[in-house]
C-alpha atoms as a PDB file:
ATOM      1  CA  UNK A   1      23.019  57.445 -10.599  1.00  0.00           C
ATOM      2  CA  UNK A   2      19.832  58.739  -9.620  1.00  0.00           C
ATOM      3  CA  UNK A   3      18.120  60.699  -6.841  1.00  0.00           C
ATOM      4  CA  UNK A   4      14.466  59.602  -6.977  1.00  0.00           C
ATOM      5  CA  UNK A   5      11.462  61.626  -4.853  1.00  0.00           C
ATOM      6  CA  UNK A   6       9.097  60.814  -7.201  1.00  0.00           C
ATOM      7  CA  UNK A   7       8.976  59.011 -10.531  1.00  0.00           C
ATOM      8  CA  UNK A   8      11.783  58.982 -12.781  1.00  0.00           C
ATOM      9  CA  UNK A   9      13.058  55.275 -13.082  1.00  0.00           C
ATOM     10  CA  UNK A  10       9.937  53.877 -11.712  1.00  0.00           C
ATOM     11  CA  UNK A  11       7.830  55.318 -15.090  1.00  0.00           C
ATOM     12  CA  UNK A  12       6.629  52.641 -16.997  1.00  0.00           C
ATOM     13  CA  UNK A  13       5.718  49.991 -14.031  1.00  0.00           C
ATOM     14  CA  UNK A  14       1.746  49.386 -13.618  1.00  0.00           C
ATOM     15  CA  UNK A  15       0.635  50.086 -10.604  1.00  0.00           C
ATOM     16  CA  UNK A  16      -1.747  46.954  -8.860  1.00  0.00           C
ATOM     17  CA  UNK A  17      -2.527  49.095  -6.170  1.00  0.00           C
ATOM     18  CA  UNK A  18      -3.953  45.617  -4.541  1.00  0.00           C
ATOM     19  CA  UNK A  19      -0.581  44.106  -4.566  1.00  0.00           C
ATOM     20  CA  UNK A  20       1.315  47.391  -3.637  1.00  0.00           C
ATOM     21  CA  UNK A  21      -0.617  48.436  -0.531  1.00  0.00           C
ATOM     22  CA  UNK A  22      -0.938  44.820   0.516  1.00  0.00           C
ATOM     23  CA  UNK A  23       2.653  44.742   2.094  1.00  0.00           C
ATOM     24  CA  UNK A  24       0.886  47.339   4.682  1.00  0.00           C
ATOM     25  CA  UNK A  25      -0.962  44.584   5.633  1.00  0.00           C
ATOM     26  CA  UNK A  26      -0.359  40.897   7.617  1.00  0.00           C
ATOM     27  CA  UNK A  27       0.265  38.886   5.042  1.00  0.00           C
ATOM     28  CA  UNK A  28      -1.244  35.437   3.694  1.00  0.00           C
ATOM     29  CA  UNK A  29       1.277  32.786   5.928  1.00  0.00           C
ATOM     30  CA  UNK A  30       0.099  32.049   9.579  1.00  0.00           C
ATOM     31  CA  UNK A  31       3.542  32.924  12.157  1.00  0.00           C
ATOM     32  CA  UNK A  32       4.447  31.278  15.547  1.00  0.00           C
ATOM     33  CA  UNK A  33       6.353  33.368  18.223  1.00  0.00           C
ATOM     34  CA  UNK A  34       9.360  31.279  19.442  1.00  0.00           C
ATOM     35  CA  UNK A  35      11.271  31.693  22.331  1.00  0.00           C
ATOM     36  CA  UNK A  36      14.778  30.184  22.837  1.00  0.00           C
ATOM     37  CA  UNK A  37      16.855  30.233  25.687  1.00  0.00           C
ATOM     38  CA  UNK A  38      20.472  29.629  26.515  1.00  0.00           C
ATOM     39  CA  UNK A  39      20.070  26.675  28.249  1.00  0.00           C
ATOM     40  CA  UNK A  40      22.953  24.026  26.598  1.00  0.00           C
ATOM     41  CA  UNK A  41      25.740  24.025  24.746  1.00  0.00           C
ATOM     42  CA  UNK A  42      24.034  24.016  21.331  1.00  0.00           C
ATOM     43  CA  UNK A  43      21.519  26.961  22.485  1.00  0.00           C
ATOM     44  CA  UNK A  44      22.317  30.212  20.862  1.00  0.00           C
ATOM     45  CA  UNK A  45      24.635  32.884  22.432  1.00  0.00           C
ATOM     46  CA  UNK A  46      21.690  34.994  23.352  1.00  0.00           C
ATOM     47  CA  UNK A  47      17.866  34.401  23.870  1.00  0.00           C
ATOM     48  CA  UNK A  48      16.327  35.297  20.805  1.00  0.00           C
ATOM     49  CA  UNK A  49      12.449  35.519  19.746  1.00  0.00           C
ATOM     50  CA  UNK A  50      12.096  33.947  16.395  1.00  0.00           C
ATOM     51  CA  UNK A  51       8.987  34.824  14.449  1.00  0.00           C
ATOM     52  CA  UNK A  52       8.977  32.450  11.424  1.00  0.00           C
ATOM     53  CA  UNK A  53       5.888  31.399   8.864  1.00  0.00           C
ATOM     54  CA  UNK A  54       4.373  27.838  10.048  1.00  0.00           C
ATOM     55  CA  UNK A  55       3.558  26.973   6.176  1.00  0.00           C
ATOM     56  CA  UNK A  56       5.857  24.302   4.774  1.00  0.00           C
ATOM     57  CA  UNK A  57       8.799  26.292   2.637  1.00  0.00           C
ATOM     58  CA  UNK A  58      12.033  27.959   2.538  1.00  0.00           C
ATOM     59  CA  UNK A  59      12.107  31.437   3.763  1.00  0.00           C
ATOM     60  CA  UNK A  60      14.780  34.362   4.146  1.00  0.00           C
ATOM     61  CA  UNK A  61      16.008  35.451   7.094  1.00  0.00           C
ATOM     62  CA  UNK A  62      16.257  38.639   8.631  1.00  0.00           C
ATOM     63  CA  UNK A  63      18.500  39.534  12.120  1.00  0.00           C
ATOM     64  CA  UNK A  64      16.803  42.098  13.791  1.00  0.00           C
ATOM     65  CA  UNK A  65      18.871  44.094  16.541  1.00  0.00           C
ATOM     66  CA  UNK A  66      16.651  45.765  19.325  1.00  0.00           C
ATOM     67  CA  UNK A  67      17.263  49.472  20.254  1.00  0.00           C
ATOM     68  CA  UNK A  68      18.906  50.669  23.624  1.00  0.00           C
ATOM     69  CA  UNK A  69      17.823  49.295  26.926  1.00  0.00           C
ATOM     70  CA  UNK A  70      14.679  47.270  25.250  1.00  0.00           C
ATOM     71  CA  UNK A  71      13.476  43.849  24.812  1.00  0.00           C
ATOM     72  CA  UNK A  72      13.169  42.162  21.515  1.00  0.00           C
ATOM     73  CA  UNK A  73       9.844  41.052  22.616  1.00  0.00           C
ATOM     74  CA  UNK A  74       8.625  44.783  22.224  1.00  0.00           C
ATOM     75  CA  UNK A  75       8.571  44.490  18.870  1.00  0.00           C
ATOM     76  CA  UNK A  76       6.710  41.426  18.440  1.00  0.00           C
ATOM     77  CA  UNK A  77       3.612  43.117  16.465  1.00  0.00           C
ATOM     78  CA  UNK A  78       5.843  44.331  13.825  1.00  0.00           C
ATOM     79  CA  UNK A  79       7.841  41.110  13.379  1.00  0.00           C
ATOM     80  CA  UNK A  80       5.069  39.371  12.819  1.00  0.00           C
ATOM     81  CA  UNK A  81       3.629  41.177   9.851  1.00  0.00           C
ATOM     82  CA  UNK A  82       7.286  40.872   8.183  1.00  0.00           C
ATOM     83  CA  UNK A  83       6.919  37.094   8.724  1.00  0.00           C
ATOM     84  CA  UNK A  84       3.883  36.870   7.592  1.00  0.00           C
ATOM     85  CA  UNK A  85       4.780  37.625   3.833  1.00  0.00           C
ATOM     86  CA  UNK A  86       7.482  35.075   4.084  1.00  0.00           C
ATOM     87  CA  UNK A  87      10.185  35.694   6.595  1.00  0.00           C
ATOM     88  CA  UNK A  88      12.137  33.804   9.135  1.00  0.00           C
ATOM     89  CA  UNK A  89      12.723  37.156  11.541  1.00  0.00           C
ATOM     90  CA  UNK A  90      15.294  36.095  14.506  1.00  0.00           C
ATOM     91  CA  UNK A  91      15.777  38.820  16.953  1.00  0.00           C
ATOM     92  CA  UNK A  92      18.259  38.601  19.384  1.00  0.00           C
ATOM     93  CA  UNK A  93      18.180  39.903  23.389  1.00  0.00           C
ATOM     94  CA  UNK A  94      21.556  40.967  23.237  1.00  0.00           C
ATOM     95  CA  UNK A  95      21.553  42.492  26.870  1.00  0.00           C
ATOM     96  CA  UNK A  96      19.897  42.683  30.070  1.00  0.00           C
ATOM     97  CA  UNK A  97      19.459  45.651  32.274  1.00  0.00           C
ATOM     98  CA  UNK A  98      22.649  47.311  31.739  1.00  0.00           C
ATOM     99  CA  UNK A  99      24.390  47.459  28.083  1.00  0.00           C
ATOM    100  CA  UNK A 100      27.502  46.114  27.149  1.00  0.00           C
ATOM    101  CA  UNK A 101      30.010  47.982  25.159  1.00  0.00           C
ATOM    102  CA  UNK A 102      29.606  49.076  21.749  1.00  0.00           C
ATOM    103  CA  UNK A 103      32.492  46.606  20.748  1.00  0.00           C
ATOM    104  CA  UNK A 104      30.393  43.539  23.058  1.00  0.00           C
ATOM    105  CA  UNK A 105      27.116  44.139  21.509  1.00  0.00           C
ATOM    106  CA  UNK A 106      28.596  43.823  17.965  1.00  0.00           C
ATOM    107  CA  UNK A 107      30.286  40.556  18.559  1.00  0.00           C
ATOM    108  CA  UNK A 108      27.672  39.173  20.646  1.00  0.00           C
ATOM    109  CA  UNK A 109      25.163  40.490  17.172  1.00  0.00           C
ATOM    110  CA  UNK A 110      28.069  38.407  15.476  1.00  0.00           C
ATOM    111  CA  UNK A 111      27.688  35.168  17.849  1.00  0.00           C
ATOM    112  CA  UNK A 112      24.112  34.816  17.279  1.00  0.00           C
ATOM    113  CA  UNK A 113      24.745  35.245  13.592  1.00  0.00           C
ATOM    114  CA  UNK A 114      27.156  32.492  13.568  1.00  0.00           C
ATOM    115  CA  UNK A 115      24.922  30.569  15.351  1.00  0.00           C
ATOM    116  CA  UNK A 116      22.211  30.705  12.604  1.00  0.00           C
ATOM    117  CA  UNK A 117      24.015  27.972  10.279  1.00  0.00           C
ATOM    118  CA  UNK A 118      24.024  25.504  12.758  1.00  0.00           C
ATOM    119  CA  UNK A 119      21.430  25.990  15.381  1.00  0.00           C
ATOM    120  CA  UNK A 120      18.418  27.868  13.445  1.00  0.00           C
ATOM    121  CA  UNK A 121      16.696  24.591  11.600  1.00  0.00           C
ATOM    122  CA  UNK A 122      16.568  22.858  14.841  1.00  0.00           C
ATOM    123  CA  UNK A 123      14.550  24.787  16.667  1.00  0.00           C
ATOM    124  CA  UNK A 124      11.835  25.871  13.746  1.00  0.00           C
ATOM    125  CA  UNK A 125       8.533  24.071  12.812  1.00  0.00           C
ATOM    126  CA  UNK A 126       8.856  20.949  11.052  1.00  0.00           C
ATOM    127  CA  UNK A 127       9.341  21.401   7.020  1.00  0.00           C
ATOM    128  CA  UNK A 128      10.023  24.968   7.739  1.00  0.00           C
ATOM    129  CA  UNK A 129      13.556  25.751   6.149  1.00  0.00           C
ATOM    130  CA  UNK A 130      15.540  28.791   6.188  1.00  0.00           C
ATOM    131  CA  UNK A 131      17.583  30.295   3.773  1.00  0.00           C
ATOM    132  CA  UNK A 132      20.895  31.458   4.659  1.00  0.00           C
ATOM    133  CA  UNK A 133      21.983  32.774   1.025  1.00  0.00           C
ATOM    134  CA  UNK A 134      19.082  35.608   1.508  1.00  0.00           C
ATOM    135  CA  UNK A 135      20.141  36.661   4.617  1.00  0.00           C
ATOM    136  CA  UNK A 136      19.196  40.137   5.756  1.00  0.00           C
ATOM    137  CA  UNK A 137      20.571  42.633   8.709  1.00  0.00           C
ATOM    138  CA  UNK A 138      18.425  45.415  10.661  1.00  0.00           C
ATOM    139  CA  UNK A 139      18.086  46.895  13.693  1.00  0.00           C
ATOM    140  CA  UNK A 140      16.185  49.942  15.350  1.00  0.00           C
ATOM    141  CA  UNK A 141      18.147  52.954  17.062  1.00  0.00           C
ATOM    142  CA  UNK A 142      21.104  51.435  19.074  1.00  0.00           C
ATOM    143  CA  UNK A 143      20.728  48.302  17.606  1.00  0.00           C
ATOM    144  CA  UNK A 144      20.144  50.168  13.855  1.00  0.00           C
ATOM    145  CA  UNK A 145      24.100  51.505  14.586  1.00  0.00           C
ATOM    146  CA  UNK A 146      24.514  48.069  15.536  1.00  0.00           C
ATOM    147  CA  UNK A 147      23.596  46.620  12.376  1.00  0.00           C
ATOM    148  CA  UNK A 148      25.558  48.914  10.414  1.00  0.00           C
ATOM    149  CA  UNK A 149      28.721  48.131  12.337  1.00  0.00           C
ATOM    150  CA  UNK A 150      28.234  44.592  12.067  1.00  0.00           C
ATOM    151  CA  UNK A 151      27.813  45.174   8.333  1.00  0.00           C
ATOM    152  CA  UNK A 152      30.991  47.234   8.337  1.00  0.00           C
ATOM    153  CA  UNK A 153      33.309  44.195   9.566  1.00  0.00           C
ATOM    154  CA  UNK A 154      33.226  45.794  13.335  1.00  0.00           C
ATOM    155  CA  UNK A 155      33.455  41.462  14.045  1.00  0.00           C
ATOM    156  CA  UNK A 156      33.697  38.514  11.841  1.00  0.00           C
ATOM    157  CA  UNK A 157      30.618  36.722  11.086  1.00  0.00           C
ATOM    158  CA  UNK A 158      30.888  32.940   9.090  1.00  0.00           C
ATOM    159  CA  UNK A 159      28.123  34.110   6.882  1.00  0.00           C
ATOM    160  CA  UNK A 160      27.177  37.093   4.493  1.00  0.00           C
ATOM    161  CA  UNK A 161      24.481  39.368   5.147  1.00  0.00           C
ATOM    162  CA  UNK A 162      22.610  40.806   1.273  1.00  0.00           C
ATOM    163  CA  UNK A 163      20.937  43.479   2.484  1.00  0.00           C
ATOM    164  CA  UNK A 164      21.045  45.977   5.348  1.00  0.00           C
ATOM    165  CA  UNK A 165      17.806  48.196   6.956  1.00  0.00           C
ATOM    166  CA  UNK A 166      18.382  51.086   9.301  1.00  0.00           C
ATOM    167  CA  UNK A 167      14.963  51.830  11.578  1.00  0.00           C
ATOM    168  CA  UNK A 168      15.575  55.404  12.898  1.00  0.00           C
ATOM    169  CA  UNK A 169      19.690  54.096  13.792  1.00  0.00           C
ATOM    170  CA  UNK A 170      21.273  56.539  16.289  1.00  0.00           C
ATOM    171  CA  UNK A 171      24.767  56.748  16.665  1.00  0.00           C
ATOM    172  CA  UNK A 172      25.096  58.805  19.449  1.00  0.00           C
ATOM    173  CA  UNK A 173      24.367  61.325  21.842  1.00  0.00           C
ATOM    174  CA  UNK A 174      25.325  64.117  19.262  1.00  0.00           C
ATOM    175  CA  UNK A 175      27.786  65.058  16.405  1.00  0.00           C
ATOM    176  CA  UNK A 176      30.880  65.535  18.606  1.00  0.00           C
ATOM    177  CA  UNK A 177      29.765  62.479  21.350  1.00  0.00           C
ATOM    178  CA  UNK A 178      29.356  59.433  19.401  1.00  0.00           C
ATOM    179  CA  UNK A 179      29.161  55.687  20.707  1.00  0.00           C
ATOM    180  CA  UNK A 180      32.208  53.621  20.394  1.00  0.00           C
ATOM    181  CA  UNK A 181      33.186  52.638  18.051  1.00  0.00           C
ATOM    182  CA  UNK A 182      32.309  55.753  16.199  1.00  0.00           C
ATOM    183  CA  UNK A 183      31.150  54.350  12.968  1.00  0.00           C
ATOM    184  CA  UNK A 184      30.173  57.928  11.579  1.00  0.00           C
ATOM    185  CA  UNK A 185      32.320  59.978   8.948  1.00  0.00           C
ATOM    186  CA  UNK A 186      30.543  63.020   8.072  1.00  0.00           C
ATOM    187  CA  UNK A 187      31.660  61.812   4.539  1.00  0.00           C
ATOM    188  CA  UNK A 188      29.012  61.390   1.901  1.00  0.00           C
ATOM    189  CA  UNK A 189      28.840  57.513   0.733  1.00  0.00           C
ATOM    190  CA  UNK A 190      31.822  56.277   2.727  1.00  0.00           C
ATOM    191  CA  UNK A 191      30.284  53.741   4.517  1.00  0.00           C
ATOM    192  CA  UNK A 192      31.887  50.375   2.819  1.00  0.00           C
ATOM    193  CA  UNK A 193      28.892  48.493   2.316  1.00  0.00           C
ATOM    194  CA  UNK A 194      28.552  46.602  -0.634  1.00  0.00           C
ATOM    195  CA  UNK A 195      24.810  45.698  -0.391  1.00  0.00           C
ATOM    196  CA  UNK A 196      21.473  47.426  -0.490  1.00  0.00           C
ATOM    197  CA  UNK A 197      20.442  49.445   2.366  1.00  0.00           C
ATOM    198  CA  UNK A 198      16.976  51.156   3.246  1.00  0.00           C
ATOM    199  CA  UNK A 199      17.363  53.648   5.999  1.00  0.00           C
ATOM    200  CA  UNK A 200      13.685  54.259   7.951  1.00  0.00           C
ATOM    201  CA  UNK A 201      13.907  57.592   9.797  1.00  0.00           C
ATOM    202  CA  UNK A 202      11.178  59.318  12.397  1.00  0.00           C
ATOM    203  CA  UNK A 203      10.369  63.012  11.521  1.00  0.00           C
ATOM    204  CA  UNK A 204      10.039  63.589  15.780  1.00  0.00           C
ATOM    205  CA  UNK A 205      12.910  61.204  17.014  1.00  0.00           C
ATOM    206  CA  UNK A 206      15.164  64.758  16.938  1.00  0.00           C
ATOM    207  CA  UNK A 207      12.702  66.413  18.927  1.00  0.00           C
ATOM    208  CA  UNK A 208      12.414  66.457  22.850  1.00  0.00           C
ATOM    209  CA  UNK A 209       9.514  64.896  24.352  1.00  0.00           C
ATOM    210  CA  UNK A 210       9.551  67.707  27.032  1.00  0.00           C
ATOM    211  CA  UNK A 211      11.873  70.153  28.890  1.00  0.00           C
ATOM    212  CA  UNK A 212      13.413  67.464  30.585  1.00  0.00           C
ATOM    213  CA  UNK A 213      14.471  64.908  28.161  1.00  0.00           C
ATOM    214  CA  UNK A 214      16.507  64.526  25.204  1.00  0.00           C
ATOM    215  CA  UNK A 215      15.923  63.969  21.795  1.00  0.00           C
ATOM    216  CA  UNK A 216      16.198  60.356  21.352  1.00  0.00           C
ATOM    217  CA  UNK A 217      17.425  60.389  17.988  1.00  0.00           C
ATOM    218  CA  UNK A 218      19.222  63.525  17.758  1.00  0.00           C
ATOM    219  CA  UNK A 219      20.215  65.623  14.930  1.00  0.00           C
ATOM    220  CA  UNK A 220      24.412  64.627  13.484  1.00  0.00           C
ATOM    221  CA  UNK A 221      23.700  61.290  14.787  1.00  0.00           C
ATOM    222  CA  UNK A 222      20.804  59.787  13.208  1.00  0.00           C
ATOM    223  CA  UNK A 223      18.834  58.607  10.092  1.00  0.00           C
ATOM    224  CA  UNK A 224      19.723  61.835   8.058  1.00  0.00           C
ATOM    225  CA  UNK A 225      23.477  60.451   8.682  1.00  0.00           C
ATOM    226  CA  UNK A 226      23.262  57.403   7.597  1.00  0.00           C
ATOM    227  CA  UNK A 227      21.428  57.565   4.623  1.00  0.00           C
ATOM    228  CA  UNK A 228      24.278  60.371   3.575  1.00  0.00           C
ATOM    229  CA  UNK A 229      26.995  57.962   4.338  1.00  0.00           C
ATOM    230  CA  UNK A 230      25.576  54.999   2.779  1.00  0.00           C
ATOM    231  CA  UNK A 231      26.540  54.163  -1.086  1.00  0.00           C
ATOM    232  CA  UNK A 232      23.820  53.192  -3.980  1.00  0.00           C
ATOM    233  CA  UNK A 233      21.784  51.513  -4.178  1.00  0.00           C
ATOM    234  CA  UNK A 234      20.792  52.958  -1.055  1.00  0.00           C
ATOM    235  CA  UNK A 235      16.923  54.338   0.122  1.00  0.00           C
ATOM    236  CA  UNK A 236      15.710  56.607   2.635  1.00  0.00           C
ATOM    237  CA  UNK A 237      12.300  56.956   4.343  1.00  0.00           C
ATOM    238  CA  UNK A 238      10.787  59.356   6.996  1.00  0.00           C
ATOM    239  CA  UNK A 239       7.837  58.777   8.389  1.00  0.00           C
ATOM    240  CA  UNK A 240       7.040  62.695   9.009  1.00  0.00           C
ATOM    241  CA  UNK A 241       4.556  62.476  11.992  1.00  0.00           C
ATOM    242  CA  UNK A 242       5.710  60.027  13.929  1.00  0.00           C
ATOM    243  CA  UNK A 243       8.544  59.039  16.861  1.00  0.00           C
ATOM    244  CA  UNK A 244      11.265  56.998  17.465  1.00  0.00           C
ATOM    245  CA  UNK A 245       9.428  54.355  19.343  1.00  0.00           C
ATOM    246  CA  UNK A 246       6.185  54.478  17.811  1.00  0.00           C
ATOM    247  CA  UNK A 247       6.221  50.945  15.691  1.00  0.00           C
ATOM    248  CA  UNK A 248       6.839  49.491  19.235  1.00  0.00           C
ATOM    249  CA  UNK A 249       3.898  47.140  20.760  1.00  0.00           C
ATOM    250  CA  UNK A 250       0.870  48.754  21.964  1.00  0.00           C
ATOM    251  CA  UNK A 251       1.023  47.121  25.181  1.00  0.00           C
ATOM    252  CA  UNK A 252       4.988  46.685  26.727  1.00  0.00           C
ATOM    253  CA  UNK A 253       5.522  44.622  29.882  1.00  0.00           C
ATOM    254  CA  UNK A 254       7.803  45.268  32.786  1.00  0.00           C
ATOM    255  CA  UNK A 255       9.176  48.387  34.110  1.00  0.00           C
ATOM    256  CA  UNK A 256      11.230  49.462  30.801  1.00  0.00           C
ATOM    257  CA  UNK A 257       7.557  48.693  29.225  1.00  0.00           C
ATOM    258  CA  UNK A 258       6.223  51.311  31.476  1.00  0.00           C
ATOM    259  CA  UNK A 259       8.594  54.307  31.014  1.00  0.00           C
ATOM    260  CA  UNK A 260       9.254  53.697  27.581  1.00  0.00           C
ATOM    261  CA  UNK A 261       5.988  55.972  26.613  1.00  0.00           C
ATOM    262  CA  UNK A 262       7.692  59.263  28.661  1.00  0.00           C
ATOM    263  CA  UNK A 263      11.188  58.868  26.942  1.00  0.00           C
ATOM    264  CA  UNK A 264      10.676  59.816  23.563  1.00  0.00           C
ATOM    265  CA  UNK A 265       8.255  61.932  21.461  1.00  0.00           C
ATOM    266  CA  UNK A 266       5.844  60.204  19.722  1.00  0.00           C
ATOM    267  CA  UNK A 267       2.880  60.964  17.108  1.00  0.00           C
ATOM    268  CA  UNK A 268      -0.381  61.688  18.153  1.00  0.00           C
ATOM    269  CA  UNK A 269      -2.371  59.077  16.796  1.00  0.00           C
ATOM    270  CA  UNK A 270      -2.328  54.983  17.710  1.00  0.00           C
ATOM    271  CA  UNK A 271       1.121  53.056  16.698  1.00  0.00           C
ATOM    272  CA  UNK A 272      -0.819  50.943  14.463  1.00  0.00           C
ATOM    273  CA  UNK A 273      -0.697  52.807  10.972  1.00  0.00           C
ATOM    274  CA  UNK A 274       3.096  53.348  11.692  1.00  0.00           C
ATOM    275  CA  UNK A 275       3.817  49.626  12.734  1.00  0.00           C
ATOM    276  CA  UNK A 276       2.151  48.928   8.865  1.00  0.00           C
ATOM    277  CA  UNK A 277       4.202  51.245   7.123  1.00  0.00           C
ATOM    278  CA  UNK A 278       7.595  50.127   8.713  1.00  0.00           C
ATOM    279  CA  UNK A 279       6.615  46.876   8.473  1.00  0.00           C
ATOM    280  CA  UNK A 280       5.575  47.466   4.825  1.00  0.00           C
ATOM    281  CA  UNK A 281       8.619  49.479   4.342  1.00  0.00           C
ATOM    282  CA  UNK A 282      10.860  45.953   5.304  1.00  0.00           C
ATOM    283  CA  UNK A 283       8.325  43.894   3.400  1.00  0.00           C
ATOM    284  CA  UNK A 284       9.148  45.948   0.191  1.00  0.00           C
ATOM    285  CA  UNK A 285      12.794  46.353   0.295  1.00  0.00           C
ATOM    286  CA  UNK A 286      13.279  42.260   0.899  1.00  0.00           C
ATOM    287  CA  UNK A 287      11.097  41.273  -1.715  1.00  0.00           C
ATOM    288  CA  UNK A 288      13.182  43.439  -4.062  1.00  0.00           C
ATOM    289  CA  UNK A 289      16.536  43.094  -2.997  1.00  0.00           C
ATOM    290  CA  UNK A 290      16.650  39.016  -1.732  1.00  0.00           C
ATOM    291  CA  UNK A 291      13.776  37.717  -3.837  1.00  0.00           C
ATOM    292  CA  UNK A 292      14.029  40.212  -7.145  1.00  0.00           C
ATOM    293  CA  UNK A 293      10.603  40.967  -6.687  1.00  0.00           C
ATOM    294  CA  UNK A 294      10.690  45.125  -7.070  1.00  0.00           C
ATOM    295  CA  UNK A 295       7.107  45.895  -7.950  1.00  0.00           C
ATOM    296  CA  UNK A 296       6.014  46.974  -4.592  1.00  0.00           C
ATOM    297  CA  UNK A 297       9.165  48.635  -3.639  1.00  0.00           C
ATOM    298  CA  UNK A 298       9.429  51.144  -6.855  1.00  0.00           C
ATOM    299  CA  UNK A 299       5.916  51.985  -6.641  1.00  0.00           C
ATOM    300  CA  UNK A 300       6.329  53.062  -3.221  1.00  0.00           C
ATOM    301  CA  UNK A 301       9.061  55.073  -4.190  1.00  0.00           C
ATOM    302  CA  UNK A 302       6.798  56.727  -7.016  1.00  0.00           C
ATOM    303  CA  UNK A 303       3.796  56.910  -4.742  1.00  0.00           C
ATOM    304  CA  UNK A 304       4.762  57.822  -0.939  1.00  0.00           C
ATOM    305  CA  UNK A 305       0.885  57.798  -0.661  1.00  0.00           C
ATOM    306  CA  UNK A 306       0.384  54.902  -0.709  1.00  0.00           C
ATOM    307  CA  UNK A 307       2.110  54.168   2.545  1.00  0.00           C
ATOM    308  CA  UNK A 308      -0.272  54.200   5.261  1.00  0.00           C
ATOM    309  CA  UNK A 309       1.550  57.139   6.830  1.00  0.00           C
ATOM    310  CA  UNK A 310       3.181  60.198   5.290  1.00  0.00           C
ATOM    311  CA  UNK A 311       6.598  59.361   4.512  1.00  0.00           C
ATOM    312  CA  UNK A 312       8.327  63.197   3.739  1.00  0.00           C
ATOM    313  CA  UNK A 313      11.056  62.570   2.249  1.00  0.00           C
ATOM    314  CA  UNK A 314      11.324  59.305   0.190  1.00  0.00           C
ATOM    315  CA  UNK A 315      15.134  59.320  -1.170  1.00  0.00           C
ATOM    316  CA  UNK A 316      16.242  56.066  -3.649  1.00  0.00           C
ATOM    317  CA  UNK A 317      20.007  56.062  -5.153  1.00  0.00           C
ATOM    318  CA  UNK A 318      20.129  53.912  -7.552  1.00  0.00           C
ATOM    319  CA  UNK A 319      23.701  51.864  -8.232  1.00  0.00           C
END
């Protein structure tokens, strides 16, 4: 087992730093935005946006969980430059105004995942196929806990998930006020997960945005957690200078759009650079662990730089 903050088990590996820093960027495969409601019996159990590659192939897929009290369309930006380099992304609305339970938002996360074998070809572009054998699991801040618990066997799902990403997951209010069900040990590696994960923290989420707020990812509760519980292999990222809603849309609609920019601290410059490296950050970590392409992945592990933002610290466990 190794730690990794720099080099060690990536020495050796040529860096094209054309094909590295290219997963910053939209890749080469045009991407349609669809929206599907709940409108029959063979709709899915939630409205999801899918953002999948129009090109003719077979593609992964990766669930995407939204964080607390926002829409899956905020995130449409950032979904679509994971698609673009060859990924079906389905992302869920898993509630309305007001939230469910912990226990109802993983099962309904479950639903729509056991909805995917027979509903997902149906509603994608002609001689567009996905592939349910590389199926991957993420989610941001509620959602990100979300993911993990789903992972965990919180609710039965009819097919396997092969890799697992984190983006700045908060479990709680704090240490001794978790959400239920309280997924969090405080025991190094005891999560039982027996796939990769990548874990994609925010150096200000644990910071108040003023006086009168609260840190939206606070300390006990969030990325620094998770990556401690998780078990190799098993990465961590923190993208030092920004916040926990920064690789959000530049421009959010409605009124949760409009407050969404006075909850949470955020970085001082645009969202764009941050929206690249978490979507490059996804990008890598799929190619490696569903398509055993690892290139990109290990050399951003050996060169943080290279990431579009500073990432402080970069953490890789290998099995």
């Amino acid at each position: 087992m190794a730690l990794l903050g720099g080099n060690p088990s990536t020495q050796g590996i040529k860096l094209d730093l054309k094909t590295t820093t290219s997963v910053f960027e939209p890749g080469n495969l045009s991407v349609s935005c669809i929206r599907v409601e709940t409108s029959n019996i063979a709709s899915p159990p939630k409205p999801l946006l899918i953002v999948t590659p129009t090109i003719q192939g077979t593609y992964p897929v990766l669930l995407f969980l939204h964080g607390f009290e926002l829409r899956n369309t905020f995130y449409t930006q950032l979904l679509q430059l994971i698609s673009s380099h060859g990924f079906i992304v389905v992302a869920p609305q898993l509630y309305g105004l007001l939230p469910p339970s912990g226990i109802q938002e993983i099962k309904s996360a479950a639903a729509v995942t056991n909805w995917l074998s027979s509903g997902l070809q149906s509603v994608l572009p002609e001689n567009v196929k996905p592939d349910l054998l590389k199926l991957a699991l993420s989610g941001h801040s509620r959602g990100g806990k979300t993911a993990f618990a789903l992972a965990l066997g919180y609710a039965d799902t009819s097919l396997n998930f092969s890799a697992l990403l984190g983006l700045d997951p908060v479990g709680g209010l704090s240490k001794c006020c978790q959400t239920v069900p309280k997924i969090l040990t405080y025991v190094p590696h005891s999560f039982n997960l027996a796939i990769p994960v990548c874990v994609i923290g925010t150096g200000l989420g644990d910071e108040p945005r003023n006086c009168l707020t609260c840190p939206c990812a606070p300390d006990g509760v969030n990325h620094v957690e998770f990556f401690s519980e998780c078990k190799p292999p098993c990465s961590h990222f923190v993208t030092t200078e920004y916040g926990h809603l920064d690789m959000l849309d530049d421009h959010l609609s409605g009124c949760i759009g409009a407050i969404s920019g006075y909850i949470c601290k955020s970085g001082k410059g645009p969202r764009d650079p941050m929206r690249r490296c978490v979507g490059g950050l996804f990008v890598a970590f799929l190619k490696a662990y569903l398509e055993g392409q690892s290139g990109d992945f290990k050399a951003i592990v050996d060169e943080p730089d290279l990431a579009p933002v500073k990432l402080d610290p970069v953490e890789f466990i290998e099995a």
